[in-house]
C-alpha atoms as a PDB file:
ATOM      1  CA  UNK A   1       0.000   0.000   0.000  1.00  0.00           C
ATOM      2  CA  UNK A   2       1.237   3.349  -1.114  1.00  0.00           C
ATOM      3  CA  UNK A   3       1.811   6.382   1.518  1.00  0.00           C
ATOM      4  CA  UNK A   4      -0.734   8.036   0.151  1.00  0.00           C
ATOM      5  CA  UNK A   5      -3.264   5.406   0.283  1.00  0.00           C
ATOM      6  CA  UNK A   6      -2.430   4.763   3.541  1.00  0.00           C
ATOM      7  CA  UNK A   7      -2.286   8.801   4.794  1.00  0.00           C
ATOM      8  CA  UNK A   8      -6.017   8.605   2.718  1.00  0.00           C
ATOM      9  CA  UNK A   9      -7.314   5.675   4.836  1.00  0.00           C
ATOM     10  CA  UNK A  10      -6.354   6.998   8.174  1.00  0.00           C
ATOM     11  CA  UNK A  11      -7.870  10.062   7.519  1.00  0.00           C
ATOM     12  CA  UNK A  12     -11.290   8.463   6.577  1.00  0.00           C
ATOM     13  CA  UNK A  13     -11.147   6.261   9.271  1.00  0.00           C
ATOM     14  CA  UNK A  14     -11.216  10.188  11.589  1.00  0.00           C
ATOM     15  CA  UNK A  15     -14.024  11.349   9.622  1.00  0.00           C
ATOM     16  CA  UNK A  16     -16.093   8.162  10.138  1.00  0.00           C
ATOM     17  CA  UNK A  17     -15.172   8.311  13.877  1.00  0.00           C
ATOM     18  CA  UNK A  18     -16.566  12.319  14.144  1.00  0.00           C
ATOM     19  CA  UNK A  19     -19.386  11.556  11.486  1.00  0.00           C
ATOM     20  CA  UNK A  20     -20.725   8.813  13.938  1.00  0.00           C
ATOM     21  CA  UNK A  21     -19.953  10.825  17.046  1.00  0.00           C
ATOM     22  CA  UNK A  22     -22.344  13.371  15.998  1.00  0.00           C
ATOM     23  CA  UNK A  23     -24.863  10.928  14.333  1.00  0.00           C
ATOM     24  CA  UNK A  24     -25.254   8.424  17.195  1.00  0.00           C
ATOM     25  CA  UNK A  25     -25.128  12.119  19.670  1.00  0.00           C
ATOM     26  CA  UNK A  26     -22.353  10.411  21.183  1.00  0.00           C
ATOM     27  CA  UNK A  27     -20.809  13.253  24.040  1.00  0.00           C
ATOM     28  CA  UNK A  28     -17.573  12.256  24.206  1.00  0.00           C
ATOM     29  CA  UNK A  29     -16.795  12.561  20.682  1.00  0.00           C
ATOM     30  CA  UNK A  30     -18.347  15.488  20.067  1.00  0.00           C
ATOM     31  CA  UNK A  31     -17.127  17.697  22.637  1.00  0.00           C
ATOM     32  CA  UNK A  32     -13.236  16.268  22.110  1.00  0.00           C
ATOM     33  CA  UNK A  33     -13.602  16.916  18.410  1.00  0.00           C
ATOM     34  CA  UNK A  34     -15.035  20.797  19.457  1.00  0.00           C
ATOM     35  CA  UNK A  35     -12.389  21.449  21.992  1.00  0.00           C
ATOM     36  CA  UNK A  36      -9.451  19.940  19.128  1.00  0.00           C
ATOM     37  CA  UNK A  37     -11.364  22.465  16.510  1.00  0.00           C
ATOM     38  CA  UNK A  38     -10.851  25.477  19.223  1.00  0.00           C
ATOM     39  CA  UNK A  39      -7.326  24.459  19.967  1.00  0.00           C
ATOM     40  CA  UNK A  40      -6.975  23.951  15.704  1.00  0.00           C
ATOM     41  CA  UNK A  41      -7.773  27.562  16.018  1.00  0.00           C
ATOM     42  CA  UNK A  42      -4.795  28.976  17.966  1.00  0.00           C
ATOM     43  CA  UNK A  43      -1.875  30.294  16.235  1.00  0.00           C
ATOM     44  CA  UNK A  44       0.431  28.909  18.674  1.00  0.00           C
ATOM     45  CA  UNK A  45      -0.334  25.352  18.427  1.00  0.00           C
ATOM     46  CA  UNK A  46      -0.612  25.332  15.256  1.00  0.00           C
ATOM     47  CA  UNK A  47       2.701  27.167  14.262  1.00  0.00           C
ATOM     48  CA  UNK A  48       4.339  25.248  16.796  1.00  0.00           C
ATOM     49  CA  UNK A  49       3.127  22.019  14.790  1.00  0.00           C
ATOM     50  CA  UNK A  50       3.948  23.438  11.667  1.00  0.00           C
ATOM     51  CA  UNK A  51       7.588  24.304  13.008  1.00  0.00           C
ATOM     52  CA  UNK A  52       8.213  20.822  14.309  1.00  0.00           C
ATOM     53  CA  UNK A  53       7.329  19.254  10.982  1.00  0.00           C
ATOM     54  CA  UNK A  54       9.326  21.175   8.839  1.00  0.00           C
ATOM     55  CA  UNK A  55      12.371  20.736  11.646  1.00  0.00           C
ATOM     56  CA  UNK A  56      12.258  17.135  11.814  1.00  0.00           C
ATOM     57  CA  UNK A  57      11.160  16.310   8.281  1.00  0.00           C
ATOM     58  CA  UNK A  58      13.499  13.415   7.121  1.00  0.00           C
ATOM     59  CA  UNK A  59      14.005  11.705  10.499  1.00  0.00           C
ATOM     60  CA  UNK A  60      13.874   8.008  11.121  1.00  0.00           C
ATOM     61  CA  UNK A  61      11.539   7.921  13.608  1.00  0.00           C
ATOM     62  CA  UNK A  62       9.287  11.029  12.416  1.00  0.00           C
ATOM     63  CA  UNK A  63       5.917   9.881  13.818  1.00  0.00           C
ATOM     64  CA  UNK A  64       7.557   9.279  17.006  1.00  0.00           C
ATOM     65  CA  UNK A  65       9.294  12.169  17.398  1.00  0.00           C
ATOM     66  CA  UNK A  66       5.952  14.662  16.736  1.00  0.00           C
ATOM     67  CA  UNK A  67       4.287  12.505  19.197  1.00  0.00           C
ATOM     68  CA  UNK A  68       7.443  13.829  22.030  1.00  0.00           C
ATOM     69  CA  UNK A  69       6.930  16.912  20.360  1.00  0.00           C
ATOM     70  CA  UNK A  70       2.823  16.909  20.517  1.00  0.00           C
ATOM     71  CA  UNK A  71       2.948  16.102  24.524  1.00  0.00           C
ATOM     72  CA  UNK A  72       5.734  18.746  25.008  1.00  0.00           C
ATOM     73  CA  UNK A  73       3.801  21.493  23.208  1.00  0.00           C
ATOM     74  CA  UNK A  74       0.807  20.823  24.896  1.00  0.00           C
ATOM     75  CA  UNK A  75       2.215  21.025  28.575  1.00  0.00           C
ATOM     76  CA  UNK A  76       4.209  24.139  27.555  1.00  0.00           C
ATOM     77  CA  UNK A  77       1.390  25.842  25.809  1.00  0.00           C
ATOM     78  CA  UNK A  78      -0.922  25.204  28.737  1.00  0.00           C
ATOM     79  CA  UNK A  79       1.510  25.663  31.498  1.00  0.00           C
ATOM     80  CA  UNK A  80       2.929  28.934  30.155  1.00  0.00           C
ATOM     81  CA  UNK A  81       0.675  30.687  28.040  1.00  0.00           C
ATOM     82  CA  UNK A  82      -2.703  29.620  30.142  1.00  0.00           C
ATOM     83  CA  UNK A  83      -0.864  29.874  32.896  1.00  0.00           C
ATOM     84  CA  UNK A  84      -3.159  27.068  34.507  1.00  0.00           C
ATOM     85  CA  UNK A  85      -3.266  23.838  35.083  1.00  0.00           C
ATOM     86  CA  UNK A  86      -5.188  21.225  32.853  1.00  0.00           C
ATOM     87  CA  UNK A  87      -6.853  17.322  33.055  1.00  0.00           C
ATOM     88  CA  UNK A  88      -5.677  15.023  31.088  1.00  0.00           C
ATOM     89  CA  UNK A  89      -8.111  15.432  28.422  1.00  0.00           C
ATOM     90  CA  UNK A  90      -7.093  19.102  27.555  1.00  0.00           C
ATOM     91  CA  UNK A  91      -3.568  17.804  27.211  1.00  0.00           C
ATOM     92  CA  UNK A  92      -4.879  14.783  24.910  1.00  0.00           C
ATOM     93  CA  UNK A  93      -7.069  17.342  22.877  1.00  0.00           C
ATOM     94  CA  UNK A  94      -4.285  20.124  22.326  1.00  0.00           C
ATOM     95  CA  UNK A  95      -1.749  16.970  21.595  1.00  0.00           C
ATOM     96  CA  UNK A  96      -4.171  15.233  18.816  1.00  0.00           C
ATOM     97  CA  UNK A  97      -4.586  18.234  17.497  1.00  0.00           C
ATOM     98  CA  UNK A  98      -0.785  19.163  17.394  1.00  0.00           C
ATOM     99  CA  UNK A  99      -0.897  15.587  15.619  1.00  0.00           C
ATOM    100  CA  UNK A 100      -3.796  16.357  13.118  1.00  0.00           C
ATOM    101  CA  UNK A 101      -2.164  19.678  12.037  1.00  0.00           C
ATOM    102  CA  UNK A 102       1.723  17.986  11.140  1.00  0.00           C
ATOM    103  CA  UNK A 103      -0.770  14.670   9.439  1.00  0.00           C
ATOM    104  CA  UNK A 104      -2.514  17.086   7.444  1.00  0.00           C
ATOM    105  CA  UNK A 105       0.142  19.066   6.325  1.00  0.00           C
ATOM    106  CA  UNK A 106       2.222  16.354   5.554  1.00  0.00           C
ATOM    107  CA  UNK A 107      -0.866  14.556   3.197  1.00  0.00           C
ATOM    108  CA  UNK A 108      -0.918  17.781   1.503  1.00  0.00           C
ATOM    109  CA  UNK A 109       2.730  17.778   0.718  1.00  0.00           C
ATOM    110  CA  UNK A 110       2.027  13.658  -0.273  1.00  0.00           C
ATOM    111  CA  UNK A 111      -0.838  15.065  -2.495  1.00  0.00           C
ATOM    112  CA  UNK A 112       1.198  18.072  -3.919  1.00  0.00           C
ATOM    113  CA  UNK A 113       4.160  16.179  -5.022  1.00  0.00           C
ATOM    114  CA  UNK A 114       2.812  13.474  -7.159  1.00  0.00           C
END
């Protein structure tokens, strides 16, 4: 299976998980999928995903290294610019979306160079 297949699958496999969230009017879903659209939203996470990406691009263990990345952004980001502390599931949303933003940029790139 090609990279872009497989970039194409993963990302349908997302929109089928938020599509049934919000048909089924299944909570969880829907309010971690709003809270990762608000995060989506601020500059600093996603610049600071977009940074990362472009940094590391070409590394062995890419994926793995944006996940360090994801969790460290999301406890600095909350711990210095909100300047509170967060549950777990703030971190998790601001760190999926850290991940969404480098996927998505780098299945456009996919997309753009063939």
């Amino acid at each position: 299976m090609s990279k872009t297949k497989s970039y194409f699958m993963i990302l349908a496999v997302a929109v089928i998980v938020v599509a049934a969230g919000y048909i089924m009017n299944i909570n969880v879903i829907k309010s971690f999928f709003n809270m990762c659209l608000r995060f989506a939203g601020q500059n600093v996470l996603s610049v600071s995903a977009a940074v990362c990406a472009f940094i590391f691009l070409g590394n062995k263990n890419y994926w793995l290294i944006m996940a360090g990345c994801a969790i460290v952004a999301a406890l600095l980001i909350q711990v210095v610019i909100v300047g509170q502390s967060a549950g777990i599931v703030v971190l998790a949303a601001r760190a999926v979306t850290f991940m969404a933003v480098v996927f998505l940029m780098n299945f456009v790139k996919l997309l753009i160079n063939k």
